[in-house]
C-alpha atoms as a PDB file:
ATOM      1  CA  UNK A   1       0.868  19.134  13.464  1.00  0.00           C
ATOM      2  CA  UNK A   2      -0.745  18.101  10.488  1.00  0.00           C
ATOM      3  CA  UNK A   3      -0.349  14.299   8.372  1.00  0.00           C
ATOM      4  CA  UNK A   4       1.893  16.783   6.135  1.00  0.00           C
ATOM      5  CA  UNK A   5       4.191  18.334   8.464  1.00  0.00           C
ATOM      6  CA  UNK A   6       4.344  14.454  10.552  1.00  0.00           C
ATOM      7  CA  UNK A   7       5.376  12.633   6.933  1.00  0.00           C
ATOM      8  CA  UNK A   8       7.819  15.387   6.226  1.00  0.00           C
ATOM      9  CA  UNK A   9       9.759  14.581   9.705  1.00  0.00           C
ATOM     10  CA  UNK A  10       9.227  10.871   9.141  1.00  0.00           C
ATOM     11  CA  UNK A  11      12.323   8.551   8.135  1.00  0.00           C
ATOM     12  CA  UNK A  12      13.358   5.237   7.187  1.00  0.00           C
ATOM     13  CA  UNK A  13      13.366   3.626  10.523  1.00  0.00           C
ATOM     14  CA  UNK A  14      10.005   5.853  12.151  1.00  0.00           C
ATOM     15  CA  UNK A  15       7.677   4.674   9.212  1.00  0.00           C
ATOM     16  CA  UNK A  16       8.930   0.890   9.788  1.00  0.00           C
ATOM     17  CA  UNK A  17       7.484   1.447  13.033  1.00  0.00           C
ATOM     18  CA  UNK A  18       4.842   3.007  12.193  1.00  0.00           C
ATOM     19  CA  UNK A  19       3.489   0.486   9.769  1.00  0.00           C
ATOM     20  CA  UNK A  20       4.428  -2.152  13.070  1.00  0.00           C
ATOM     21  CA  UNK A  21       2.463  -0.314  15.164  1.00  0.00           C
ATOM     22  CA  UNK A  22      -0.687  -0.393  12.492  1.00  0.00           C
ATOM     23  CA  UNK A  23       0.132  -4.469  11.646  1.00  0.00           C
ATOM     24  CA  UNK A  24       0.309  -5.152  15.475  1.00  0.00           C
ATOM     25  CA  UNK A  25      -2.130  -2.793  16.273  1.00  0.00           C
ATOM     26  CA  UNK A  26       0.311  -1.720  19.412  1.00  0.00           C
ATOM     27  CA  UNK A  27       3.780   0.410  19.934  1.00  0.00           C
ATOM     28  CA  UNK A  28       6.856  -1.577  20.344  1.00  0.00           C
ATOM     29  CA  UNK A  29       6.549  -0.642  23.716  1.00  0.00           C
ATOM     30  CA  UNK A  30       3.434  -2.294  24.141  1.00  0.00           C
ATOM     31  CA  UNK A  31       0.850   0.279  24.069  1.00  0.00           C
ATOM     32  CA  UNK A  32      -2.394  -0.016  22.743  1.00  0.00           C
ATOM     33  CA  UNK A  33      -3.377   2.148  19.431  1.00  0.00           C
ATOM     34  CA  UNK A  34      -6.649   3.802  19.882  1.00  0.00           C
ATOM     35  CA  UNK A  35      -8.461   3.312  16.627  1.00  0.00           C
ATOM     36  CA  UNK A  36      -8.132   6.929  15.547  1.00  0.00           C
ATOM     37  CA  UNK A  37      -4.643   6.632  16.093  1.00  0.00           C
ATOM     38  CA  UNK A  38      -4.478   3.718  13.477  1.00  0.00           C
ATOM     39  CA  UNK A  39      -6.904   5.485  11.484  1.00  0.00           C
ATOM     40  CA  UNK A  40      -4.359   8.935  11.449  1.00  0.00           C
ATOM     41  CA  UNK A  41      -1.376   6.265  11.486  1.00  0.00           C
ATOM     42  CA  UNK A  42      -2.592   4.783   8.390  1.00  0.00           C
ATOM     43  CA  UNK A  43      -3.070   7.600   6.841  1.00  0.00           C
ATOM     44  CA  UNK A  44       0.405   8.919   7.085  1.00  0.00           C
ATOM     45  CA  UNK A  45       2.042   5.578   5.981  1.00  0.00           C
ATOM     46  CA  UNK A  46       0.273   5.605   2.515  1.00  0.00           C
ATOM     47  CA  UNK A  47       1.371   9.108   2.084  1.00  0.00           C
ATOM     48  CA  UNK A  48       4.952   9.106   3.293  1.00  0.00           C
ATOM     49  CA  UNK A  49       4.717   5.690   0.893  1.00  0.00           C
ATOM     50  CA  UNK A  50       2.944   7.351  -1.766  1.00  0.00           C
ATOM     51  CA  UNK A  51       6.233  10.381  -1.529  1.00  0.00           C
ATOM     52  CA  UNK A  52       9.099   8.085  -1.108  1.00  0.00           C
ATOM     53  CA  UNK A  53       8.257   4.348  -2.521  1.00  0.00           C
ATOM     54  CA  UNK A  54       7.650   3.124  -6.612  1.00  0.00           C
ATOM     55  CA  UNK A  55       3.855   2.355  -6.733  1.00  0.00           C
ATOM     56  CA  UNK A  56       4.737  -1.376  -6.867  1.00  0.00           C
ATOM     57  CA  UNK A  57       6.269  -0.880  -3.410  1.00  0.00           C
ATOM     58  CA  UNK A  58       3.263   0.751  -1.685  1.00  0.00           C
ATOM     59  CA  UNK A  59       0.772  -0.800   0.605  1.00  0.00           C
ATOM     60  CA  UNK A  60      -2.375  -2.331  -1.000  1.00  0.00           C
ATOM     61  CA  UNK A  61       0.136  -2.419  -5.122  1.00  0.00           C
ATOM     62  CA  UNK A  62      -2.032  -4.662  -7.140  1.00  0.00           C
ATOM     63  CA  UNK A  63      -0.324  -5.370 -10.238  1.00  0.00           C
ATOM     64  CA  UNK A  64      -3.145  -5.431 -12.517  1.00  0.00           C
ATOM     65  CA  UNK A  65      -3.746  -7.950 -15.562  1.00  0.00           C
ATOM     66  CA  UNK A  66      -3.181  -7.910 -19.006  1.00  0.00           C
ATOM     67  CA  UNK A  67      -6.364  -7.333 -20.306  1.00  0.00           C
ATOM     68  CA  UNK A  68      -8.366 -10.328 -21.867  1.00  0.00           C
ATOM     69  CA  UNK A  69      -9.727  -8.952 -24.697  1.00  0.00           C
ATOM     70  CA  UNK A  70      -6.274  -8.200 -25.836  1.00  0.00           C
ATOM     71  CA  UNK A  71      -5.038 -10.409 -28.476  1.00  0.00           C
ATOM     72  CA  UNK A  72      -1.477 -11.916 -27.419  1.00  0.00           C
ATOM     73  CA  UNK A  73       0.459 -12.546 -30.107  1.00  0.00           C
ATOM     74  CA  UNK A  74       1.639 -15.874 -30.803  1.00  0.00           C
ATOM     75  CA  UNK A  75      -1.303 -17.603 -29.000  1.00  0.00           C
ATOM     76  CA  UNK A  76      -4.244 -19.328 -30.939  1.00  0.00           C
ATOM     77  CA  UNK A  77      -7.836 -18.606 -30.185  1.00  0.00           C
ATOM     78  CA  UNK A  78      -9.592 -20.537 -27.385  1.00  0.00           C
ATOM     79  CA  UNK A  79     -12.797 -20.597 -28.446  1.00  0.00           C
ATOM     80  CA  UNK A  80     -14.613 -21.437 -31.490  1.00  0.00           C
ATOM     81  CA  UNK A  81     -17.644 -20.398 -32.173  1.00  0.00           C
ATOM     82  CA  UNK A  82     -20.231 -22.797 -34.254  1.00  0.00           C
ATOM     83  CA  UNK A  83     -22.478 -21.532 -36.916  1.00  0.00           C
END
């Protein structure tokens, strides 16, 4: 089975324990994840995230910045430059 096919059978309640099993680094059970398994684990959560979650919702969503050279309106000018 490939990260496809596995995503496409995954639900609500198997990718919650999924992404346990990755935080924990264990199954609720109590069994060890090998590090490929977290590896191939991981990669399935962002993409069953990336298919079924906003992008704000996802794993790793930075919301990024205004950007500073951007005048915003209303506001003065913090520097002054002297001649």
């Amino acid at each position: 089975m490939d990260i496809e096919e596995f995503v496409n059978r995954l639900g609500q309640a198997e990718y919650a324990a999924v992404k346990q099993a990755i935080e924990l680094g264990k199954w609720p059970d109590g069994r060890v994840l090998a590090s490929d398994d977290r590896e191939l684990l991981m990669r399935a959560m962002i993409a069953w995230e990336n298919k079924h979650l906003a992008p704000d919702q996802q794993t790793g969503y930075m919301e990024q910045p205004d950007c500073p050279s951007t005048p915003i309106a209303g506001h003065e000018q913090l520097l002054k430059w002297r001649e």
